[in-house]
Protein backbone atom coordinates (compact mmCIF):
# COMPACT_ATOMS: atom_id res chain seq x y z
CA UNK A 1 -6.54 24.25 3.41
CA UNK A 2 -7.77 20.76 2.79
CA UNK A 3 -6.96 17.47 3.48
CA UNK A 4 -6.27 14.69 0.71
CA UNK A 5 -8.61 11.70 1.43
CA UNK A 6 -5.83 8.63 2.09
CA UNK A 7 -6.94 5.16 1.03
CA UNK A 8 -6.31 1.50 2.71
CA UNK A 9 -3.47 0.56 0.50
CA UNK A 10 -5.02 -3.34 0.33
CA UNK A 11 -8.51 -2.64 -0.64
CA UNK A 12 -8.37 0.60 -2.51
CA UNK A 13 -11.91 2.38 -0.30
CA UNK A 14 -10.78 5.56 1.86
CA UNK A 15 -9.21 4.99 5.15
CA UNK A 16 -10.71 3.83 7.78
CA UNK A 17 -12.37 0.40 6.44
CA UNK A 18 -11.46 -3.11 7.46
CA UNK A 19 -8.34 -4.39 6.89
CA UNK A 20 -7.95 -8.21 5.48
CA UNK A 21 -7.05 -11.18 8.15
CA UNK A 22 -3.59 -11.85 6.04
CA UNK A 23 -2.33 -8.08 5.30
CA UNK A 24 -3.01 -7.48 9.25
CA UNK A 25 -0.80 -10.52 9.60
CA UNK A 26 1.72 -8.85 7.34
CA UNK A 27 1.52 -11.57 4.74
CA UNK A 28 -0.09 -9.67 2.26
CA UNK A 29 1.70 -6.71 0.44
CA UNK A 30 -0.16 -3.30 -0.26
CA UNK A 31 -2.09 -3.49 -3.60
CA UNK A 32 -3.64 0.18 -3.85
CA UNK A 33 -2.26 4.14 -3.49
CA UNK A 34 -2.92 5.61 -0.61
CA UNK A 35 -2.94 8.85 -1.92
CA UNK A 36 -4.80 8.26 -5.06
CA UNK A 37 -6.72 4.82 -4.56
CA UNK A 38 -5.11 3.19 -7.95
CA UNK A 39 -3.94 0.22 -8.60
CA UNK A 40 -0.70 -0.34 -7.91
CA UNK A 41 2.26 -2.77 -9.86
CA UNK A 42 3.64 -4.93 -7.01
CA UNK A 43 6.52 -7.43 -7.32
CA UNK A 44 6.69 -10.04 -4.27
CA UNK A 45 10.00 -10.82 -3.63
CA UNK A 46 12.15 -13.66 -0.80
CA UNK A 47 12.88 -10.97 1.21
CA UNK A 48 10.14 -8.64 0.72
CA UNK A 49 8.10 -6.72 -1.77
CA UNK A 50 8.01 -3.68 -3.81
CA UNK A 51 5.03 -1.77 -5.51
CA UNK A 52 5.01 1.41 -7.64
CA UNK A 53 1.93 3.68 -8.13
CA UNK A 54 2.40 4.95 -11.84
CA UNK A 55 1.54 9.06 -10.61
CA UNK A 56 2.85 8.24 -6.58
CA UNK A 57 6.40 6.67 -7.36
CA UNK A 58 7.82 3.85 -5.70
CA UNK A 59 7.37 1.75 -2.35
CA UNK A 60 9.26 -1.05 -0.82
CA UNK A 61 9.41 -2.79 1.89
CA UNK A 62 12.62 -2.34 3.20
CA UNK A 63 12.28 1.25 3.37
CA UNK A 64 9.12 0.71 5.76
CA UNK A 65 11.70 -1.57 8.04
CA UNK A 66 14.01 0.82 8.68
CA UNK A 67 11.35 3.74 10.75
């Protein structure tokens, strides 16, 4: 059995790189997959954000609050 690579979700290079200053301050919002490294359409909301990987589905924010 083999493991999927994961990706950092703000730079898009597998796991285990460096992280920006802002996203590790939480003020930046995922921009990559990290199951399949693309690019991601994100929508920055008041409250929050959302992004959507067009093979991955959808992400937001809120759902990550609530674990």
């Amino acid at each position: 059995m083999t493991v999927a690579p994961r990706y950092n979700v703000y730079t898009g290079e597998p796991e285990g790189g460096d992280t920006p200053a802002a996203a590790r301050l939480g003020l930046e919002p995922p921009r990559f997959c990290a199951e399949c490294a693309r690019r991601m359409i994100v929508q920055v909301r008041p409250d929050g954000w959302s992004a959507r990987c067009s093979r991955h589905g959808a992400l937001d924010s809120k759902d990550l609050e609530k674990r």
